[in-house]
C-alpha atoms as a PDB file:
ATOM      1  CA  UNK A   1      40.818 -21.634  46.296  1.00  0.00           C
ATOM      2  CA  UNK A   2      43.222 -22.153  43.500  1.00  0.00           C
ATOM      3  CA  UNK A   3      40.851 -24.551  41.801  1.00  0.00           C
ATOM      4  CA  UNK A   4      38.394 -22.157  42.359  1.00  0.00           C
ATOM      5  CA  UNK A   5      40.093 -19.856  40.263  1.00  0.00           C
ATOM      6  CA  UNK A   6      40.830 -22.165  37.456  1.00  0.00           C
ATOM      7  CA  UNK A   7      37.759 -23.422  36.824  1.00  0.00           C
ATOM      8  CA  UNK A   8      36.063 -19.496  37.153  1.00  0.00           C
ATOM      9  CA  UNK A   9      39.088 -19.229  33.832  1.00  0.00           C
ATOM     10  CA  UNK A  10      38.045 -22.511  32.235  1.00  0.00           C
ATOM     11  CA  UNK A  11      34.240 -20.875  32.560  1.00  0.00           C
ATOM     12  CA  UNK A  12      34.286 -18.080  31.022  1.00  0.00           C
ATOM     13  CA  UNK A  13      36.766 -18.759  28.411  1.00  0.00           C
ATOM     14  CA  UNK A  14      34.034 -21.226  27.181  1.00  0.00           C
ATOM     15  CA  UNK A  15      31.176 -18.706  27.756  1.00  0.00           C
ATOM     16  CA  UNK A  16      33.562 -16.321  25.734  1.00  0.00           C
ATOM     17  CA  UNK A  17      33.988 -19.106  23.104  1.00  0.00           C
ATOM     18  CA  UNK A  18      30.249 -20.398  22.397  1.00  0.00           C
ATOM     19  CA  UNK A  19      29.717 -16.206  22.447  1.00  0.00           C
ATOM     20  CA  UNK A  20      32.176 -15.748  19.718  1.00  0.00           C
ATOM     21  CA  UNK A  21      30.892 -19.191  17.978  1.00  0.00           C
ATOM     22  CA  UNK A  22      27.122 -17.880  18.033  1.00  0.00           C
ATOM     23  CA  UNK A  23      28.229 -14.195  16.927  1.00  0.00           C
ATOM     24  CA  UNK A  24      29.767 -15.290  13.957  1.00  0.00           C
ATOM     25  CA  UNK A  25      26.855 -17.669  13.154  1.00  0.00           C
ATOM     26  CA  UNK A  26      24.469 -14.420  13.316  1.00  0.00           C
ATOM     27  CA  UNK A  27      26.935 -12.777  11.575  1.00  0.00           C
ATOM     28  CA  UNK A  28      26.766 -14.807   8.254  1.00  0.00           C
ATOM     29  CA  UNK A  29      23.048 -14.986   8.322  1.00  0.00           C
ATOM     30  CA  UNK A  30      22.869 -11.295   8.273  1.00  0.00           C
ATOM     31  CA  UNK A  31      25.284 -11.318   5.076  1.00  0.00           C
ATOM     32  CA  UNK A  32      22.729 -13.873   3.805  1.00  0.00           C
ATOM     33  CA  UNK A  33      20.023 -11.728   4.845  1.00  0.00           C
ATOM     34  CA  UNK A  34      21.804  -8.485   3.352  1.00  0.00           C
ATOM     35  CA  UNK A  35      22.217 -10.636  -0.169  1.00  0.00           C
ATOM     36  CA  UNK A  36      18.697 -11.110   0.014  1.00  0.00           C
ATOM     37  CA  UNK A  37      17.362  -7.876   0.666  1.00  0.00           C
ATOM     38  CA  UNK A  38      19.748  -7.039  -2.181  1.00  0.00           C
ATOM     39  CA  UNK A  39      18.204  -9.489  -4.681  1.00  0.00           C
ATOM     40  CA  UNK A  40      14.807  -7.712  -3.378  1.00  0.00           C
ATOM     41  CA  UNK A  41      15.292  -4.411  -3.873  1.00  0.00           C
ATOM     42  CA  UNK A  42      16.775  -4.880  -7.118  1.00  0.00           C
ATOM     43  CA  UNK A  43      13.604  -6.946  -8.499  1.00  0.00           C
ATOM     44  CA  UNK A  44      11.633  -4.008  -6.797  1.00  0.00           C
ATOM     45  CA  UNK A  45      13.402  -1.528  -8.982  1.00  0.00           C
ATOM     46  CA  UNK A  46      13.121  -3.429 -12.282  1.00  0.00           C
ATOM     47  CA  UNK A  47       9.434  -3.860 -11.844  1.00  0.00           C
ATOM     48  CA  UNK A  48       8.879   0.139 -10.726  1.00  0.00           C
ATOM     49  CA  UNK A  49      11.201   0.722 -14.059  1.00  0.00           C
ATOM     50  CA  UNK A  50       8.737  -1.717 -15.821  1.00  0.00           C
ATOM     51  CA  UNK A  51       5.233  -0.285 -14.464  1.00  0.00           C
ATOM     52  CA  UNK A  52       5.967   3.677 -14.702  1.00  0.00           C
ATOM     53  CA  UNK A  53       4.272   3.501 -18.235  1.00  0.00           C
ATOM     54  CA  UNK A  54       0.849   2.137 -16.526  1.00  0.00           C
ATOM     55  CA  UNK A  55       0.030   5.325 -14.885  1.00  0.00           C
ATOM     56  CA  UNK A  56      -0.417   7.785 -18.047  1.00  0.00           C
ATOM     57  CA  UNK A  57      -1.425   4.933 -20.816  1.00  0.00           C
ATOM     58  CA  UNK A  58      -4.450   4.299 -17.922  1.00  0.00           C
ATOM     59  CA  UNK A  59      -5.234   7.975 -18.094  1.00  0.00           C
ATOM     60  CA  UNK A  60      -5.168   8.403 -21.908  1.00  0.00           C
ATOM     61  CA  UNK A  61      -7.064   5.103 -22.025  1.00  0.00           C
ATOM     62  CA  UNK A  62      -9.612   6.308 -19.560  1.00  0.00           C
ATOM     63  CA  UNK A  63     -10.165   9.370 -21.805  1.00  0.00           C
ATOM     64  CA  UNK A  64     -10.898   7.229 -24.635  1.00  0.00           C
ATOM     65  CA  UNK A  65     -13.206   5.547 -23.187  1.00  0.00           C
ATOM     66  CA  UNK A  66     -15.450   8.448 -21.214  1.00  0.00           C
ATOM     67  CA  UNK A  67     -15.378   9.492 -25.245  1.00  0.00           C
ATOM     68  CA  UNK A  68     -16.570   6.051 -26.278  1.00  0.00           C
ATOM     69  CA  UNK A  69     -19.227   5.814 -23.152  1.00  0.00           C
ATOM     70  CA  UNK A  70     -20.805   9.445 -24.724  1.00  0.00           C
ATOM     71  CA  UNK A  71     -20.612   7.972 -28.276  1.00  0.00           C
ATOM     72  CA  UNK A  72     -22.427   4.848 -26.867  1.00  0.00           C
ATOM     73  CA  UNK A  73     -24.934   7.057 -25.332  1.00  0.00           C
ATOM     74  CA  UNK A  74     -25.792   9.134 -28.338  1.00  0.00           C
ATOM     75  CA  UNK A  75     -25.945   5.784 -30.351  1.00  0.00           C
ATOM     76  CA  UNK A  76     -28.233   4.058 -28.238  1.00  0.00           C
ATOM     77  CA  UNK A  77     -30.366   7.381 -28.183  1.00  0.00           C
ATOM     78  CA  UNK A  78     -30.593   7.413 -31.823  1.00  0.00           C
ATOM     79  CA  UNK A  79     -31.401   3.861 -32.277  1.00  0.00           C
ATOM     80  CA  UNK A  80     -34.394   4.346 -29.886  1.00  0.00           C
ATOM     81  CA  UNK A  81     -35.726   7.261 -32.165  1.00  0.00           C
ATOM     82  CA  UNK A  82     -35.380   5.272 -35.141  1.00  0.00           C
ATOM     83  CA  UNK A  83     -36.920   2.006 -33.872  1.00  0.00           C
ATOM     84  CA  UNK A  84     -39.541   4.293 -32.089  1.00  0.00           C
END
């Protein structure tokens, strides 16, 4: 019975060591994981800061071109009259 006892110890105080081992192993890969994501988010941010011009130079350069597309079209309309 004593031995019984003993080796139920010896059992779980290694089931309580590879525990603690494998905790602190998942531990530091999240803190890897966390640097990462940090890293991320940061090179996220600087190309959001880099791309927030995009948006209204592609509307003012869409406008400039609907008014080049109706020059274009009166152009072409002209140059038929004159060659017709």
């Amino acid at each position: 019975m004593t031995l019984r006892v003993v080796l139920t110890v010896v059992e779980i105080l290694g089931l309580a060591l590879v525990l603690a081992y494998f905790l602190n192993v998942i531990g530091k890969q999240l803190i890897r994981i966390t640097d990462t994501l940090g890293k991320i988010a940061f090179g996220v941010r600087a190309v959001e800061t880099q791309c927030a011009v995009i948006g209204p130079a592609a509307e003012r350069l869409n406008g400039e071109l609907t008014a080049t597309a109706a020059g274009l079209g009166e152009a072409a309309e002209l140059a038929e009259r004159l060659a017709g």
